[in-house]
Protein backbone atom coordinates (compact mmCIF):
# COMPACT_ATOMS: atom_id res chain seq x y z
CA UNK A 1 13.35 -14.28 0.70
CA UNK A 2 16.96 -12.34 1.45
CA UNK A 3 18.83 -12.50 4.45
CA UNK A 4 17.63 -11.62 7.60
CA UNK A 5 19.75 -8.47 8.10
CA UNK A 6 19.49 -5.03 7.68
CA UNK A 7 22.11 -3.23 5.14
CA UNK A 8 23.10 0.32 4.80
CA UNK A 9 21.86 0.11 1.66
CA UNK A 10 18.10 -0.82 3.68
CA UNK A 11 18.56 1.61 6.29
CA UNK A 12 19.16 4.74 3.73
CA UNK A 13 16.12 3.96 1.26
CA UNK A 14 13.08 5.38 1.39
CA UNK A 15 10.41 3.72 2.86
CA UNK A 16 8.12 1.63 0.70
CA UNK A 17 5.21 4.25 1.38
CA UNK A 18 7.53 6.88 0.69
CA UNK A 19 7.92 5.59 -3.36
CA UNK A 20 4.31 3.64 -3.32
CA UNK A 21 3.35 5.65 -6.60
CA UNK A 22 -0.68 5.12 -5.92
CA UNK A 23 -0.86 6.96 -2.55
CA UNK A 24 -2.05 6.50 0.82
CA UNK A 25 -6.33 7.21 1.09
CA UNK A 26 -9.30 5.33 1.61
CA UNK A 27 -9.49 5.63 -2.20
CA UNK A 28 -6.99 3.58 -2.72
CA UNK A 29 -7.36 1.21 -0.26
CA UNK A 30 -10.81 0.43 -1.47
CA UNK A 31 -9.56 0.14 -4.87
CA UNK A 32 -7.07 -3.30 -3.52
CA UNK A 33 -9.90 -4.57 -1.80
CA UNK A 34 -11.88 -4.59 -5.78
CA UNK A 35 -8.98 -5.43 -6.91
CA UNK A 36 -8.67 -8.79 -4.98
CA UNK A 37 -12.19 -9.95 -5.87
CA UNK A 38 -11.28 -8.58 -9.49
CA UNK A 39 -7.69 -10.75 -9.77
CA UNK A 40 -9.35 -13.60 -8.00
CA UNK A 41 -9.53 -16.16 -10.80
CA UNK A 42 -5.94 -15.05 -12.00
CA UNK A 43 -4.16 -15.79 -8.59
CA UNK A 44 -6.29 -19.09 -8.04
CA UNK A 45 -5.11 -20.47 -11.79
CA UNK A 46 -1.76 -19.74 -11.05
CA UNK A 47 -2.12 -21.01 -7.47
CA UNK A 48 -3.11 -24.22 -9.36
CA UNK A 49 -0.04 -24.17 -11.73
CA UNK A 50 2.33 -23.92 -8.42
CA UNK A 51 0.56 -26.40 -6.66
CA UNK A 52 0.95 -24.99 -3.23
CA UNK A 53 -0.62 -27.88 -0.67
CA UNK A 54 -1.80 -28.13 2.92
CA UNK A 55 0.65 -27.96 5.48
CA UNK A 56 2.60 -25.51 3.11
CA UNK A 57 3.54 -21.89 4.21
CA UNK A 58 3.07 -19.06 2.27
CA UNK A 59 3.86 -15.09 2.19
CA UNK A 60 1.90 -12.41 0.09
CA UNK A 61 3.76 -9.57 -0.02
CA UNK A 62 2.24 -5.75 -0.51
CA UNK A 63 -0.61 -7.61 0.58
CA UNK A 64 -2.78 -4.36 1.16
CA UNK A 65 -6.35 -4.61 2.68
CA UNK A 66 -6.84 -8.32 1.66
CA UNK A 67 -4.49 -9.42 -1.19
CA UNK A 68 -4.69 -13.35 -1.84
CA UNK A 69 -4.64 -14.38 1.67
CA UNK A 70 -8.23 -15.93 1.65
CA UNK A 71 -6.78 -18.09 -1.02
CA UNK A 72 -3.28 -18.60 0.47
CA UNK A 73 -5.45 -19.74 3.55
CA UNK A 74 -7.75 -22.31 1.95
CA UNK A 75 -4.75 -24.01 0.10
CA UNK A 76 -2.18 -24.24 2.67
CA UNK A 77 -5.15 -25.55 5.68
CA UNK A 78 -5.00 -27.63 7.63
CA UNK A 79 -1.71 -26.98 9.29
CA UNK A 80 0.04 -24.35 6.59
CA UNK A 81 1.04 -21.05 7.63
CA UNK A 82 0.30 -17.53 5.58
CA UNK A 83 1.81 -14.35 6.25
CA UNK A 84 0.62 -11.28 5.03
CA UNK A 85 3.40 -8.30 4.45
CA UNK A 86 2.76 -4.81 4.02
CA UNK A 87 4.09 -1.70 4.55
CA UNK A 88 1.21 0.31 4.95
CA UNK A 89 -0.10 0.58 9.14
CA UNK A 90 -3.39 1.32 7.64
CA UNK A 91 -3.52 -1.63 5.08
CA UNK A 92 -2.16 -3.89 7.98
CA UNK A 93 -4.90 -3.12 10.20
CA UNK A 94 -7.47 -3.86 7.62
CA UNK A 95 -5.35 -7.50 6.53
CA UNK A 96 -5.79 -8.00 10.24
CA UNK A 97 -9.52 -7.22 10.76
CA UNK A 98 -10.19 -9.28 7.13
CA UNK A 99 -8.15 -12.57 8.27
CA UNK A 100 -10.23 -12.46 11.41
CA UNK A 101 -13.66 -11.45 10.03
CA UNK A 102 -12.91 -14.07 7.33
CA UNK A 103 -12.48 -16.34 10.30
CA UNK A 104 -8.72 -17.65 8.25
CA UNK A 105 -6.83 -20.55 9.74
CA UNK A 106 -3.21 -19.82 10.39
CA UNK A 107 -2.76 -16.16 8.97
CA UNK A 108 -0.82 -13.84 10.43
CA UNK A 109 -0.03 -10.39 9.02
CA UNK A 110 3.10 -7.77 9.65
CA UNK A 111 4.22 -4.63 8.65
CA UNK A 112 7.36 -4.42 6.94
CA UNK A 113 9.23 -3.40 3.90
CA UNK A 114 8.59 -5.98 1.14
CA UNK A 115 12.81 -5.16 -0.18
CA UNK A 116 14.18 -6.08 3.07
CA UNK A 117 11.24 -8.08 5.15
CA UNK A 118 14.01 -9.22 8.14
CA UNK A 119 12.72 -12.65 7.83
CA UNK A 120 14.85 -15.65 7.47
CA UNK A 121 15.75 -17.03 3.92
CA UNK A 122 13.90 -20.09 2.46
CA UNK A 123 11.09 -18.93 5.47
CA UNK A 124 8.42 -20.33 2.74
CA UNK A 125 7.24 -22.64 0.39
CA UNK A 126 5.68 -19.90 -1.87
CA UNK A 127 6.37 -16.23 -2.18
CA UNK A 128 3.84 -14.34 -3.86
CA UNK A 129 3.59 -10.66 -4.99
CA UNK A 130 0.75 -8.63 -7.07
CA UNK A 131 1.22 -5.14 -8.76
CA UNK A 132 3.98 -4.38 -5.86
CA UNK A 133 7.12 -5.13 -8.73
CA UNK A 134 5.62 -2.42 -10.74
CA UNK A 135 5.28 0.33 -8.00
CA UNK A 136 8.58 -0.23 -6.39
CA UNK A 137 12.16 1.44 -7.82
CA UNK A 138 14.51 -1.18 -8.42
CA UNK A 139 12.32 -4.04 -8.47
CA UNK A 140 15.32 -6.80 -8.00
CA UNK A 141 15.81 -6.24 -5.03
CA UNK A 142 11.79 -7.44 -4.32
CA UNK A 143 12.94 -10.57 -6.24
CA UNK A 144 1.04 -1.63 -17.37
CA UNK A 145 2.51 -2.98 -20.27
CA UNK A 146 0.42 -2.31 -23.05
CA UNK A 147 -2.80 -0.03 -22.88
CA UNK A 148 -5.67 0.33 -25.44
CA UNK A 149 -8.48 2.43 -25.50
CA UNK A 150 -10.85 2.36 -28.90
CA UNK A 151 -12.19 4.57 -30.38
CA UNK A 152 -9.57 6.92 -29.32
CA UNK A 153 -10.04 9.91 -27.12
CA UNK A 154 -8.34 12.93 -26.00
CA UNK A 155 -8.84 12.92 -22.53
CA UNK A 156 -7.49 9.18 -22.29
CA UNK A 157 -4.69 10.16 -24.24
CA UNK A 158 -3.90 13.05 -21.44
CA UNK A 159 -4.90 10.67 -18.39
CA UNK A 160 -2.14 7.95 -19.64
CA UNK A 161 0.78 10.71 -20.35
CA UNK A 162 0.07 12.14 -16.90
CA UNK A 163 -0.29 8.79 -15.75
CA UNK A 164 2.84 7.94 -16.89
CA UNK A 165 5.10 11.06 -15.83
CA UNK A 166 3.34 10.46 -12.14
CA UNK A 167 4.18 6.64 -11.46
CA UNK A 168 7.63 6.64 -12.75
CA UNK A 169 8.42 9.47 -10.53
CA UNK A 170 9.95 7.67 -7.96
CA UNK A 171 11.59 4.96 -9.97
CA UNK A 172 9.02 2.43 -10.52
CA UNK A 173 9.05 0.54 -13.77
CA UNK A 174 5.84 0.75 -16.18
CA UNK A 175 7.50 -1.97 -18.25
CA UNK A 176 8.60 -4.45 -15.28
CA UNK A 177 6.51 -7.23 -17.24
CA UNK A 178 8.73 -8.12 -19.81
CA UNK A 179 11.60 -8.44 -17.84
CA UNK A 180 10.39 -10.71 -14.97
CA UNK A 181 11.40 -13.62 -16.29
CA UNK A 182 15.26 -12.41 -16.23
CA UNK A 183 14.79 -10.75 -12.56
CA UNK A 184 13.73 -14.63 -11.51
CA UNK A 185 16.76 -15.81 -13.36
CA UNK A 186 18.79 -13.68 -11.43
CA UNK A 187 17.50 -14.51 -8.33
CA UNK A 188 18.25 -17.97 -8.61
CA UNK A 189 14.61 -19.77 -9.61
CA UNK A 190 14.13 -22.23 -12.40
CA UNK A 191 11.54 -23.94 -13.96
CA UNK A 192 9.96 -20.34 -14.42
CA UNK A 193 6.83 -20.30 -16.59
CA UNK A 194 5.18 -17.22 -18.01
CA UNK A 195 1.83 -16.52 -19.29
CA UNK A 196 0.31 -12.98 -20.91
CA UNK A 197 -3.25 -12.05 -20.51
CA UNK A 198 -5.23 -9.49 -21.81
CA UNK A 199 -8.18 -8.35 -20.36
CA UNK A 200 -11.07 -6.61 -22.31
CA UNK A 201 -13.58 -5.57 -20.21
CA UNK A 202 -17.15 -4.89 -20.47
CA UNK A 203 -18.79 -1.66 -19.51
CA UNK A 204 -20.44 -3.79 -16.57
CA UNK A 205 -16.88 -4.37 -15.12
CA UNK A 206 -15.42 -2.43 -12.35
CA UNK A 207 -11.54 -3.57 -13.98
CA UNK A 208 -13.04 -1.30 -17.15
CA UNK A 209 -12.16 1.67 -14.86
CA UNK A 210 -8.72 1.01 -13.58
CA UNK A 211 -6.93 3.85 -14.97
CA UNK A 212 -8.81 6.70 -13.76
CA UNK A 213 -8.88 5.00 -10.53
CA UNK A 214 -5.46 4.73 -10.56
CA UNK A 215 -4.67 8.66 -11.30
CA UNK A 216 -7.44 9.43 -8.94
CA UNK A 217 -5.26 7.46 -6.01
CA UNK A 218 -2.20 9.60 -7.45
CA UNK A 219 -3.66 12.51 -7.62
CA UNK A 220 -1.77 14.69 -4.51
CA UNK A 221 1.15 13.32 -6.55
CA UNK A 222 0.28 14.54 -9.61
CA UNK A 223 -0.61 18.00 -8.28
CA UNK A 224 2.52 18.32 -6.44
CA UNK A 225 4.18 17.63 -9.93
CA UNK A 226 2.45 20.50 -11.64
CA UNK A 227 1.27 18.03 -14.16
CA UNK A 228 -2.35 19.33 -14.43
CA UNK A 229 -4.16 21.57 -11.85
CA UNK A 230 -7.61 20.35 -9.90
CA UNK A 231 -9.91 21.33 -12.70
CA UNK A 232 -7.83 19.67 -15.35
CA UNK A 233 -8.06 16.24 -13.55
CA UNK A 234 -11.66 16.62 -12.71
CA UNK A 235 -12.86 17.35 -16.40
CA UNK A 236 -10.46 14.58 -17.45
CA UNK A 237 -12.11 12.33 -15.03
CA UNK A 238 -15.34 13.10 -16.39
CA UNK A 239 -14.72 12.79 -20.00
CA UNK A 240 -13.02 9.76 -19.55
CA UNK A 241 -15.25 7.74 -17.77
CA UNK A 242 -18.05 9.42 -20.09
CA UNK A 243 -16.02 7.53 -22.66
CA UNK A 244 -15.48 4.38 -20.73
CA UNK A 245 -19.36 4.27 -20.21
CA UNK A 246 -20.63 3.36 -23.61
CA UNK A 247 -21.02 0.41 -24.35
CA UNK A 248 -19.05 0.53 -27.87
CA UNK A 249 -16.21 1.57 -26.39
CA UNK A 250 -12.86 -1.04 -26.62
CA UNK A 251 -10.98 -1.23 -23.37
CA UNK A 252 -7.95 -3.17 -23.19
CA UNK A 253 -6.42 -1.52 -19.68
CA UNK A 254 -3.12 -3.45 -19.04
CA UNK A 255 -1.23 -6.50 -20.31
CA UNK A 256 -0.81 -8.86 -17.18
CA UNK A 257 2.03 -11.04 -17.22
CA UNK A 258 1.51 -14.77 -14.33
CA UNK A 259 4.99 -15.53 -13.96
CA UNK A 260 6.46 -18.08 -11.26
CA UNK A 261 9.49 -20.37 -10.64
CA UNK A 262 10.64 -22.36 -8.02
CA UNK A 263 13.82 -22.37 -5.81
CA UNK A 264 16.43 -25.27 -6.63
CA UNK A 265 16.63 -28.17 -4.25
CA UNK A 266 19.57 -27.24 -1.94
CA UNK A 267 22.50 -29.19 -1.81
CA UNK A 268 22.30 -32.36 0.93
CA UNK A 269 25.21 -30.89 3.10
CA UNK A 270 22.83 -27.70 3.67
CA UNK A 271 20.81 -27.17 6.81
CA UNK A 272 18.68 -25.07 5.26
CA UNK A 273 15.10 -26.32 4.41
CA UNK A 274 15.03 -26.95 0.84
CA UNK A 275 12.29 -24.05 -0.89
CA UNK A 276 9.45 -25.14 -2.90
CA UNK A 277 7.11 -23.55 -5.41
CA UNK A 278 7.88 -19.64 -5.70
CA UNK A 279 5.37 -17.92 -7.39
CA UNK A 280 4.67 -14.61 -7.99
CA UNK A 281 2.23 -12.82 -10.36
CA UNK A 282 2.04 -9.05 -11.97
């Protein structure tokens, strides 16, 4: 975690909602809260890998509506700490109202900008991050690869280059993937471990749908752009998940890249608590 200090630097960037390419709607927010039960195996496996363990603490950051936190929970109890981060009021209500309808032992959630939290460094024993990386401009600073539709179709074709043109807008990084492994380098981790997965999804599968979901979130964005008009992204909409439908249809939506790492032992003349496992998945 960085210093717990706010720079000039902080204090003159705009706010995490501000440059949060997907929106802010009820849309949205209902797409995270798939989106956990969606990721769920992922973020348990690599939970495994790190071997986070009771009495551990834990952050999620850009946790949204729900993020891992069930899971942080169950691994870290009895005695660990989770706390859930996000920037969003409205998604930190919901965290709240899910850790205590959930009935989760020692979570605790706050609003706050993921690129400068104001928490102490080496706070945690795991830090742990989904999809925020790839929404955020300059993604250091917080430490869709590959799409395939088949057959092809217009209207997918359209949806991804307005897709595109709308969520780099305010910096973020389509491509962060492939270079996580040298942002964790930079920030000082080692033993980092990476793993690719590709997800093809049936026509069963909410996932199947993630990229019209996602330009329906950015819509207000993309209007304000001038990148299609109202009737343009409805009949796009339409066609697309028309498309998406049938059963014969291929859909590869995103490469995912699991990445994680772990914080060197600090030196014995340090008084600082010495970090464990670090990970943090995309």
């Amino acid at each position: 975690m960085p210093e717990s200090r706010t720079t000039t630097a902080a204090m003159a960037a705009p706010s995490a909602t501000d440059v949060y390419a997907l929106g802010r709607d009820p849309a949205e927010s209902a797409r995270l809260r798939r989106q956990s039960d969606e990721l769920k195996a992922d973020s348990a496996a690599l939970l495994d890998r790190v071997g986070l363990r009771p009495g551990q603490s834990a952050i999620d950051l850009g946790c949204g509506p729900s993020g891992i936190l069930e899971l942080l929970s169950e691994r870290v109890s009895p005695g660990g700490r989770v706390v859930g981060l996000d920037a969003d009021p409205a998604h930190v209500a919901m965290a709240r109202q899910f850790a205590t309808e959930r009935r989760l032992p020692g979570v605790e959630i706050m609003m706050a900008d993921a690129r400068h939290t104001g928490l102490p460094s080496r706070s945690f024993d795991l830090v742990h991050a989904r999809t925020v990386l790839v929404t955020v401009p300059e993604p250091a600073v917080v430490l869709a690869e590959y799409s395939l539709c088949y057959p092809p179709h217009p209207a997918w074709t359209r949806m991804c280059d307005i897709f595109q043109a709308a969520f780099s807008r305010n910096g973020a990084d389509l491509l962060i993937g492939r270079r996580l492994t040298e942002l964790y380098r930079a920030a000082g981790l080692d033993d980092i471990g990476v793993e690719a997965r590709a997800g093809v999804y049936r026509a069963s599968d909410s996932r199947r749908a993630i990229r019209p979901d996602l330009v329906r979130s950015m819509r207000p964005m993309i209007l304000d752009m001038g990148l299609a008009d109202e009737r343009e992204l409805d009949e796009i909409d339409r066609a697309v998940r028309e498309h998406l439908d049938a059963p014969r249809t291929l859909v590869m939506p995103h490469l995912t890249f699991l990445v994680w790492g772990r914080k060197p032992e600090a030196l014995p003349s340090s008084k600082m608590t010495t970090g464990g496992p670090a990970g943090l998945c995309r």
